[in-house]
C-alpha atoms as a PDB file:
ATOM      1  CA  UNK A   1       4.015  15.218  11.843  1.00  0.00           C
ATOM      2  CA  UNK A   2       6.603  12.641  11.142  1.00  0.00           C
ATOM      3  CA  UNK A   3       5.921   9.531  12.869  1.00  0.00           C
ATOM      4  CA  UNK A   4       8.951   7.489  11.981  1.00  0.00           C
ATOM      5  CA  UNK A   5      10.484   5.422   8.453  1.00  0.00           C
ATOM      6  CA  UNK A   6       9.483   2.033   8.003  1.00  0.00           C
ATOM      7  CA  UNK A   7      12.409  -0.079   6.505  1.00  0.00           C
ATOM      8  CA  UNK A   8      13.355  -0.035   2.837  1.00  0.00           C
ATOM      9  CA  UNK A   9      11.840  -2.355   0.467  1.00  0.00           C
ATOM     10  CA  UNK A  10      13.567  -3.488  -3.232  1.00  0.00           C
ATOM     11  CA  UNK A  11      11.181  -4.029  -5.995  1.00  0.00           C
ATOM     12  CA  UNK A  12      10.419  -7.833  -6.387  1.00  0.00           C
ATOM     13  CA  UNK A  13      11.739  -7.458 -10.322  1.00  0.00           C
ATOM     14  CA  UNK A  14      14.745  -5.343 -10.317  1.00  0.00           C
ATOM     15  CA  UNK A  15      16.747  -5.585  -6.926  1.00  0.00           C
ATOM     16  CA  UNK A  16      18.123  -2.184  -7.901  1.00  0.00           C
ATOM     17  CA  UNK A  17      15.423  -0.315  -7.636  1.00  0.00           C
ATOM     18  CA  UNK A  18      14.744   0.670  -3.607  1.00  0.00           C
ATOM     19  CA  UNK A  19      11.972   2.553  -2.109  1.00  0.00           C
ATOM     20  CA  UNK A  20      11.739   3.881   1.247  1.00  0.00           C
ATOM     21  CA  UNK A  21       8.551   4.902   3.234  1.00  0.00           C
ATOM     22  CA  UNK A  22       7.930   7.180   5.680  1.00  0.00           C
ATOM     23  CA  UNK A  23       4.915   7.833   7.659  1.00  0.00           C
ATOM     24  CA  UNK A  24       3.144  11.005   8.698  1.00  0.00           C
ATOM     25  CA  UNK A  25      -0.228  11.831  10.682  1.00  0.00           C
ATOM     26  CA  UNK A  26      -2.108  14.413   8.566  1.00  0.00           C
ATOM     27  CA  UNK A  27      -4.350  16.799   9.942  1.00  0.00           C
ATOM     28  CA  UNK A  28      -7.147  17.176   7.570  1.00  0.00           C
ATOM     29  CA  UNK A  29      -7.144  15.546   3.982  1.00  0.00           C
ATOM     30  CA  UNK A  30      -5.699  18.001   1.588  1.00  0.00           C
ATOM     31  CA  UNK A  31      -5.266  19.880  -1.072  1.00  0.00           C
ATOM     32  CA  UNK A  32      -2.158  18.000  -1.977  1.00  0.00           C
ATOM     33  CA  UNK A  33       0.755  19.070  -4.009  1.00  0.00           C
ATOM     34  CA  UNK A  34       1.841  15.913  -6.096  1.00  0.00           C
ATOM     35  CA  UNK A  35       5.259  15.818  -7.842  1.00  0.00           C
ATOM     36  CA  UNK A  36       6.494  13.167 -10.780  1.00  0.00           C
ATOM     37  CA  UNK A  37       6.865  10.453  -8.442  1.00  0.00           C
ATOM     38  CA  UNK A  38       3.498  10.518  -6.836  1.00  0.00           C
ATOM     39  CA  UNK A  39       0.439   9.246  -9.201  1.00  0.00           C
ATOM     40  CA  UNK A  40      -2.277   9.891  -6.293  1.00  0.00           C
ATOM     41  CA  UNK A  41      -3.336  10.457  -2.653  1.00  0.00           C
ATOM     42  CA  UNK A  42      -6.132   8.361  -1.394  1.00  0.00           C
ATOM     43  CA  UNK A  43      -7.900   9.218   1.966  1.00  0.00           C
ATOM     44  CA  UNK A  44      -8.995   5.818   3.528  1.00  0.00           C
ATOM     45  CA  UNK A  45     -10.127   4.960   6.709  1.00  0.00           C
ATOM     46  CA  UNK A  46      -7.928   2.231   8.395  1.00  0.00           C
ATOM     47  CA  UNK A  47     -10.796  -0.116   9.229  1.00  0.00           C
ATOM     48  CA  UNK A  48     -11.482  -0.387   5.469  1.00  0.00           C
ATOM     49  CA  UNK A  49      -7.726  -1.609   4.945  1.00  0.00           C
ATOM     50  CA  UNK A  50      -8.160  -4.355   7.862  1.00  0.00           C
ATOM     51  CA  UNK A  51     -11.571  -5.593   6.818  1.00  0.00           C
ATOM     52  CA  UNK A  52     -11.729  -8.667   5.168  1.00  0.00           C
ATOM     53  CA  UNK A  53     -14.009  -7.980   2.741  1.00  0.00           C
ATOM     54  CA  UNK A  54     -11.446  -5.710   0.781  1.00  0.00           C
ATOM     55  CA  UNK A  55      -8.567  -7.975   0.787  1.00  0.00           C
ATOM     56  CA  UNK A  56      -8.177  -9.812  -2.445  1.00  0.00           C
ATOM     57  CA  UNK A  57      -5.628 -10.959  -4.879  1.00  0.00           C
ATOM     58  CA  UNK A  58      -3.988  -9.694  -8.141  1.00  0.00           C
ATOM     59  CA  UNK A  59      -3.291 -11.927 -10.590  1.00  0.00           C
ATOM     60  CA  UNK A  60      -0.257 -10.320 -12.811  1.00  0.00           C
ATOM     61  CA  UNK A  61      -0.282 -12.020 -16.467  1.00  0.00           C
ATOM     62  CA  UNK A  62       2.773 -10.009 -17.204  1.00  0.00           C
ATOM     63  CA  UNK A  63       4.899 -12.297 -14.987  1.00  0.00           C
ATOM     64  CA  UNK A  64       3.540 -15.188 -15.697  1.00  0.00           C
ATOM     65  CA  UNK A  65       0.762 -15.654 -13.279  1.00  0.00           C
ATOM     66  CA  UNK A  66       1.985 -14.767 -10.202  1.00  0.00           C
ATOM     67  CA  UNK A  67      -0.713 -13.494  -8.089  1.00  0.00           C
ATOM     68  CA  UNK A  68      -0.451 -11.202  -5.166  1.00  0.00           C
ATOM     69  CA  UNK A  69      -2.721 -10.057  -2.512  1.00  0.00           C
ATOM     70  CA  UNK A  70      -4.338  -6.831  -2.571  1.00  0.00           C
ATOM     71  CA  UNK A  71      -6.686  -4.346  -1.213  1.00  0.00           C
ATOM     72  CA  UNK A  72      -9.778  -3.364  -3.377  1.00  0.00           C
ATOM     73  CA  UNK A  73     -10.665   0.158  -2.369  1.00  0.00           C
ATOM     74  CA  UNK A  74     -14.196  -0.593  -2.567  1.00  0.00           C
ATOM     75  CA  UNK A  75     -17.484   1.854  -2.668  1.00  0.00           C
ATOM     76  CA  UNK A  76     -17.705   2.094  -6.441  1.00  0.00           C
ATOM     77  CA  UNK A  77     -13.728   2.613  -6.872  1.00  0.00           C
ATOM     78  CA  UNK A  78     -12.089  -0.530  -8.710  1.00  0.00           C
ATOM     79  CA  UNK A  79      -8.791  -0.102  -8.102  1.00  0.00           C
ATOM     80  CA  UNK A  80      -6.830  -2.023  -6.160  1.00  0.00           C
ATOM     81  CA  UNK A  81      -3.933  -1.498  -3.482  1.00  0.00           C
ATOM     82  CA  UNK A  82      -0.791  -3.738  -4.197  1.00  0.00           C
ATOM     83  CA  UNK A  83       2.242  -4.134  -4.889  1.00  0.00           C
ATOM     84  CA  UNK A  84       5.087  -1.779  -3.067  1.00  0.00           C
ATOM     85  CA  UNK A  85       2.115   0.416  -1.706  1.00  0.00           C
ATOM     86  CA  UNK A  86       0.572  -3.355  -0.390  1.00  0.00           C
ATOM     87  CA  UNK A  87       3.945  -4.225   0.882  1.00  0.00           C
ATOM     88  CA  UNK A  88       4.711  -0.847   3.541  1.00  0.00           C
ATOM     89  CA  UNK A  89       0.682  -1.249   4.591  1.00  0.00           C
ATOM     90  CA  UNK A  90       1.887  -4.839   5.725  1.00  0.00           C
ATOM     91  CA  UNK A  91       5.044  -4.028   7.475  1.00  0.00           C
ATOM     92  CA  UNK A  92       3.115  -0.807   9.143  1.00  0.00           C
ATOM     93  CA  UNK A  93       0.218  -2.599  10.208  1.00  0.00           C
ATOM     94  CA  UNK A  94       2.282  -5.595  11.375  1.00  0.00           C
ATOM     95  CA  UNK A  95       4.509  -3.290  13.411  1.00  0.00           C
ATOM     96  CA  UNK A  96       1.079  -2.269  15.036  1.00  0.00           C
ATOM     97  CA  UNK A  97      -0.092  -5.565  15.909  1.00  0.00           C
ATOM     98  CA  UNK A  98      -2.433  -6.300  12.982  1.00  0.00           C
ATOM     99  CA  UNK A  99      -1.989  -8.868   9.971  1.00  0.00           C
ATOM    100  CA  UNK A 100      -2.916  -8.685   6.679  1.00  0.00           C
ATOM    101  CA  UNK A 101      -2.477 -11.283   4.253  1.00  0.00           C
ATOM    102  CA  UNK A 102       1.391 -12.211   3.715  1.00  0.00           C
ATOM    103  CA  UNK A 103       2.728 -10.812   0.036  1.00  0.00           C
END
């Protein structure tokens, strides 16, 4: 079920690139039909997102430095959520009263 659209975001490097969000409650977890533009579906809880623990920073050599905060997924996974994904977490959680650290 469609829950609403969060606002637009432009990538921090090219200003022509925009990605919009939408959010959905799922009942159950899957299977999942992904398409070009979707690289994976991860099944979190929300506590993990808003813990502490899990909230870290990137540090992206590519652009010389610049470091970003992120979301390690934890339990034996290393990847890390940031970037655009990071960025509609924090304007979703915000809108629901909660505060992650700013990007």
């Amino acid at each position: 079920h469609l829950l609403g659209r969060l606002d637009d975001l432009q990538g921090r490097r090219s200003h022509q690139l925009v990605v919009s969000c939408f959010v959905y409650v799922l009942n159950g977890t899957g299977p999942f039909q992904l398409n070009y533009e979707v690289a994976d579906v991860l099944a979190l809880p929300v506590s993990r997102l808003l813990d502490p623990i899990h909230w870290t920073e990137v540090h992206y050599q590519a652009w010389g430095g610049m470091v970003f905060p992120g979301i390690n997924l934890g339990e034996g996974d290393e990847r890390v959520i940031w970037g655009l994904t990071y960025r509609f977490l924090e304007r979703f959680f915000t809108l629901l009263g909660y505060t992650l650290p700013t990007s």
